[in-house]
C-alpha atoms as a PDB file:
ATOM      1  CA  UNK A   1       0.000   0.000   0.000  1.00  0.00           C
ATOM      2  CA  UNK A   2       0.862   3.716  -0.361  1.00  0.00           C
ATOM      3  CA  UNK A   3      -0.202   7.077   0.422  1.00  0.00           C
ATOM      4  CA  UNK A   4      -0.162   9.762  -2.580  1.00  0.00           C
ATOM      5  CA  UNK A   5       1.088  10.033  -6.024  1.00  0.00           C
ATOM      6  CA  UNK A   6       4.563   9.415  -7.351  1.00  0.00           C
ATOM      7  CA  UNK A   7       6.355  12.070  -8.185  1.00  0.00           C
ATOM      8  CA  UNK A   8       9.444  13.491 -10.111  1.00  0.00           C
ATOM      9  CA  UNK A   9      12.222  15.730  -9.895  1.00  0.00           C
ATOM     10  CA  UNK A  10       9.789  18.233 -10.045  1.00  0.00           C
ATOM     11  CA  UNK A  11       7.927  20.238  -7.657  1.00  0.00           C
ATOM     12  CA  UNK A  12       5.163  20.599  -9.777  1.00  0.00           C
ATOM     13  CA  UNK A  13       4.228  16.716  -9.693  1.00  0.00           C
ATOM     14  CA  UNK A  14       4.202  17.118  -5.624  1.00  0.00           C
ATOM     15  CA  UNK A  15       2.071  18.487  -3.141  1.00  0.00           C
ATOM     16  CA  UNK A  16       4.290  20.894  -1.458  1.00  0.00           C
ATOM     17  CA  UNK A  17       3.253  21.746   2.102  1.00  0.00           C
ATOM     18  CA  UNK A  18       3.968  24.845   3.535  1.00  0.00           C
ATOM     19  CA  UNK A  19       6.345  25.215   6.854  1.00  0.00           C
ATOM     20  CA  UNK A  20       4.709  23.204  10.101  1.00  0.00           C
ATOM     21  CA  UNK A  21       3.986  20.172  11.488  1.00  0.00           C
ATOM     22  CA  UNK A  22       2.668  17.023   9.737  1.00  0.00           C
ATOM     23  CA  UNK A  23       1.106  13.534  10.170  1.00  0.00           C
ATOM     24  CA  UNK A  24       0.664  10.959   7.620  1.00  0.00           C
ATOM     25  CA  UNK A  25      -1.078   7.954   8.715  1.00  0.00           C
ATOM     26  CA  UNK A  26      -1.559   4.894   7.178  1.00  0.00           C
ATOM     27  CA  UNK A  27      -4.087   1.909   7.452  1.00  0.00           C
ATOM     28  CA  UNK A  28      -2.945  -1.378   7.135  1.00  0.00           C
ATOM     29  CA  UNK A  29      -4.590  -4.321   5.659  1.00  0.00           C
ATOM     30  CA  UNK A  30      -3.566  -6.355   8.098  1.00  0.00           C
ATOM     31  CA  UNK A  31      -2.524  -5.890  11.627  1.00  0.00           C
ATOM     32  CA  UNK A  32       1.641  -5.289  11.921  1.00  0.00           C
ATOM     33  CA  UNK A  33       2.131  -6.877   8.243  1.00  0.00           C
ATOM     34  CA  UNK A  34       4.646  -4.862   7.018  1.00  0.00           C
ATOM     35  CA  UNK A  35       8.715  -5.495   7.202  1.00  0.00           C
ATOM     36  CA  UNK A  36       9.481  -1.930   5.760  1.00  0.00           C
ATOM     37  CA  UNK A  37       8.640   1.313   4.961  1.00  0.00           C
ATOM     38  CA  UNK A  38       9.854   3.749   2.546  1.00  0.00           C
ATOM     39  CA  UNK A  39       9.209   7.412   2.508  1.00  0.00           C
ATOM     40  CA  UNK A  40       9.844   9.428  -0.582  1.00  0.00           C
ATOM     41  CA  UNK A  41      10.966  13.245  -0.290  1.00  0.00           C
ATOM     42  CA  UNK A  42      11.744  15.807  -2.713  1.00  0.00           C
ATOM     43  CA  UNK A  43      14.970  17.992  -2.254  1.00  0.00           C
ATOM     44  CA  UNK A  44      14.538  21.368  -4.432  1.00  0.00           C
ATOM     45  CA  UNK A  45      16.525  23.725  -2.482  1.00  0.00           C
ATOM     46  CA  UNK A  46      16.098  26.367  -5.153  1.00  0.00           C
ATOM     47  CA  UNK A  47      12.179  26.225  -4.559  1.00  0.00           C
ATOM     48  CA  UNK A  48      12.890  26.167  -0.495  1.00  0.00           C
ATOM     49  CA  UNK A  49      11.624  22.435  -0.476  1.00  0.00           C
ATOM     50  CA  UNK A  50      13.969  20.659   1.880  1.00  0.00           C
ATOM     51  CA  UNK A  51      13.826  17.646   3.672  1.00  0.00           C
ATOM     52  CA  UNK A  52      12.587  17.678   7.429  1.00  0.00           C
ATOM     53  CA  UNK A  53      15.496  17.148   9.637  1.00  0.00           C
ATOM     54  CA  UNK A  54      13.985  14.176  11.111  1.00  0.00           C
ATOM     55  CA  UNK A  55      11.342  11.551  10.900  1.00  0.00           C
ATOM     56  CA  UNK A  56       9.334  10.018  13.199  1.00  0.00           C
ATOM     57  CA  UNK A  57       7.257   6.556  12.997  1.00  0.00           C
ATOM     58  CA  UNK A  58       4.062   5.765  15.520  1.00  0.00           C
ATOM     59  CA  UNK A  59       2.113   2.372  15.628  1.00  0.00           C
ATOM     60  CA  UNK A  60      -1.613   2.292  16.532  1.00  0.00           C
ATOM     61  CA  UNK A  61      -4.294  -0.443  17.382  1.00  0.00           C
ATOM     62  CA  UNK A  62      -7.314   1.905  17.307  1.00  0.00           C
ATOM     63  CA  UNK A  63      -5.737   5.238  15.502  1.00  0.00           C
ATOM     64  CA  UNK A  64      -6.392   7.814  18.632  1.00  0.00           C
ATOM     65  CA  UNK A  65      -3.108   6.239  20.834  1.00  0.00           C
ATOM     66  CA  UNK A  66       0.312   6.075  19.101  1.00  0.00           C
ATOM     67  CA  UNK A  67       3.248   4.620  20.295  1.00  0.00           C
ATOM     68  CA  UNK A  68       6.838   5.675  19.090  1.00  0.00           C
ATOM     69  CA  UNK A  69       8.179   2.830  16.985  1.00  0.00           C
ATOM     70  CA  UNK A  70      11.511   4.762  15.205  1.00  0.00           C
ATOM     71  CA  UNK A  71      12.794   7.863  14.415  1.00  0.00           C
ATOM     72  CA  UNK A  72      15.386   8.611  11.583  1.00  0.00           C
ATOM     73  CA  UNK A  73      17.252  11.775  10.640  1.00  0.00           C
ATOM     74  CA  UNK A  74      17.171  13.026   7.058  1.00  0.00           C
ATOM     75  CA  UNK A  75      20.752  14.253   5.811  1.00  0.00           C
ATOM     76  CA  UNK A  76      21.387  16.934   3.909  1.00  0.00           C
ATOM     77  CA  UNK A  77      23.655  16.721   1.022  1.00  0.00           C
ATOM     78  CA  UNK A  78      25.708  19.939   0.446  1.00  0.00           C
ATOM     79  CA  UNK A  79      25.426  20.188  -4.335  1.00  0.00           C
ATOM     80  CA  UNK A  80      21.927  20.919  -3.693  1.00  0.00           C
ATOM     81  CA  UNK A  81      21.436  24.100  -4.414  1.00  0.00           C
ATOM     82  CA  UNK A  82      20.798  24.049  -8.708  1.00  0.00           C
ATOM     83  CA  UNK A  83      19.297  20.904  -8.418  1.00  0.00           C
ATOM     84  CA  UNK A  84      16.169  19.215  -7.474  1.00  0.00           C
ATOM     85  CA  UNK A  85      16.316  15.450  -6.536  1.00  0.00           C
ATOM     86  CA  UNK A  86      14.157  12.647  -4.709  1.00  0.00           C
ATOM     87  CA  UNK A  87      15.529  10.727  -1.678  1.00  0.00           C
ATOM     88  CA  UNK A  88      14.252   7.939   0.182  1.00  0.00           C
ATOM     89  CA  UNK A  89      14.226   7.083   4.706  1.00  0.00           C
ATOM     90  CA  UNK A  90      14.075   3.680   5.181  1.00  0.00           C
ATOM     91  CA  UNK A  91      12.145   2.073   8.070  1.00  0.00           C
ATOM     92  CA  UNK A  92      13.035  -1.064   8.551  1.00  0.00           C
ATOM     93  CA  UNK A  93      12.673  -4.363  11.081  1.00  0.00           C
ATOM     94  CA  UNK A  94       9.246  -2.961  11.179  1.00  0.00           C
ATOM     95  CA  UNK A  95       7.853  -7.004  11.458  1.00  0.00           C
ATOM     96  CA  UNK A  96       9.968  -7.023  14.823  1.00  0.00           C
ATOM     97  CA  UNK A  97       9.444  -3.596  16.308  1.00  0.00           C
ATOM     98  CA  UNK A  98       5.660  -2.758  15.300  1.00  0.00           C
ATOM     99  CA  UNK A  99       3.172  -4.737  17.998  1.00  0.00           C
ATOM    100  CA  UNK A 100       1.565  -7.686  16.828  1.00  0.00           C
ATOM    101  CA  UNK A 101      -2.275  -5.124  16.939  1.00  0.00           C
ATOM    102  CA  UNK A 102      -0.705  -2.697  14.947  1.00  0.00           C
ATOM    103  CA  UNK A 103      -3.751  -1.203  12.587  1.00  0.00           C
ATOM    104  CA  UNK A 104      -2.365   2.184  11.328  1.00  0.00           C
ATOM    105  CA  UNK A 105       1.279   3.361  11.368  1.00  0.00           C
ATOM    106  CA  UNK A 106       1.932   7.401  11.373  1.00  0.00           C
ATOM    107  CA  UNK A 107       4.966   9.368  10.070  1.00  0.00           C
ATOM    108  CA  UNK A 108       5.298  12.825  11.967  1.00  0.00           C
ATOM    109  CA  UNK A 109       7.527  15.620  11.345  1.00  0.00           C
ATOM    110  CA  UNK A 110       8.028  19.343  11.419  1.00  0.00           C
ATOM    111  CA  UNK A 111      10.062  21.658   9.379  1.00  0.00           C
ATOM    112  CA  UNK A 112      10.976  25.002   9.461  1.00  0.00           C
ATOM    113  CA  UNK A 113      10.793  24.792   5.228  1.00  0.00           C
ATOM    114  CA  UNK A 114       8.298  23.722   2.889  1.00  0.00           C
ATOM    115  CA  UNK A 115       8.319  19.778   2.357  1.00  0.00           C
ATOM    116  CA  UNK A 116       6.789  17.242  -0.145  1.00  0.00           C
ATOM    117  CA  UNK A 117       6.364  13.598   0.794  1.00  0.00           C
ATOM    118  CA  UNK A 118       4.754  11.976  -1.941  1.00  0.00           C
ATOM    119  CA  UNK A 119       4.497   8.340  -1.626  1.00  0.00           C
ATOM    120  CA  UNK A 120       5.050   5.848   1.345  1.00  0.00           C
ATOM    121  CA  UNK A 121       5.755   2.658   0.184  1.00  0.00           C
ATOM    122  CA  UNK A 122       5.007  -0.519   2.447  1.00  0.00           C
ATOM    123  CA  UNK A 123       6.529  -3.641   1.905  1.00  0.00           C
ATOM    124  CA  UNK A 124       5.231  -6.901   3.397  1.00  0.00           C
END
């Protein structure tokens, strides 16, 4: 399963959200029955689209309660400043770290900076 569209190296094929602080949640099909997940990010420096600094990845049974599952840090790459490219955080070991009820899983971050997630890829 994924949330949104795929997009290019353009900002134009993503939907750009303004500076602030963001949740994506996810349903899954099954409780817990993902391995990995895969977020997709657009870099356009030019455009003031970075990536947020850091990620953050919540479980839930019931979708109110969410409990902190992993958190990865999004690096910057300095020959970004002409160019617009997609990069990828990986969350993986999720069959081993998510709990067994697991119905929804949430990414949450904030950025100082426009951001544009487009697609997060699960992978049973």
């Amino acid at each position: 399963g994924y949330y949104g569209r795929m997009g290019q190296e353009n900002p134009e094929d993503w939907d750009v959200r303004k500076p602030g602080t963001y949740d994506i949640v996810q349903e899954l099909k099954q409780p817990a029955d993902i391995e990995s997940l895969l977020a997709r990010i657009l870099v356009c420096h030019k455009d003031d689209i970075f990536a947020p600094e850091m990620l953050a990845l919540s479980a839930s049974r019931d979708g109110e309660d969410y409990r902190l599952v992993q958190v990865k840090s999004c690096p910057v790459f300095p020959n970004t400043r002409h160019d617009a490219f997609v990069d990828c955080v990986l969350f993986d070991g999720l069959d081993k770290l998510l709990p067994e009820d697991s119905r929804f899983v949430r990414i949450s971050y904030s950025s100082p900076h426009k951001t544009a997630l487009d697609r997060i890829v699960l992978n049973p």
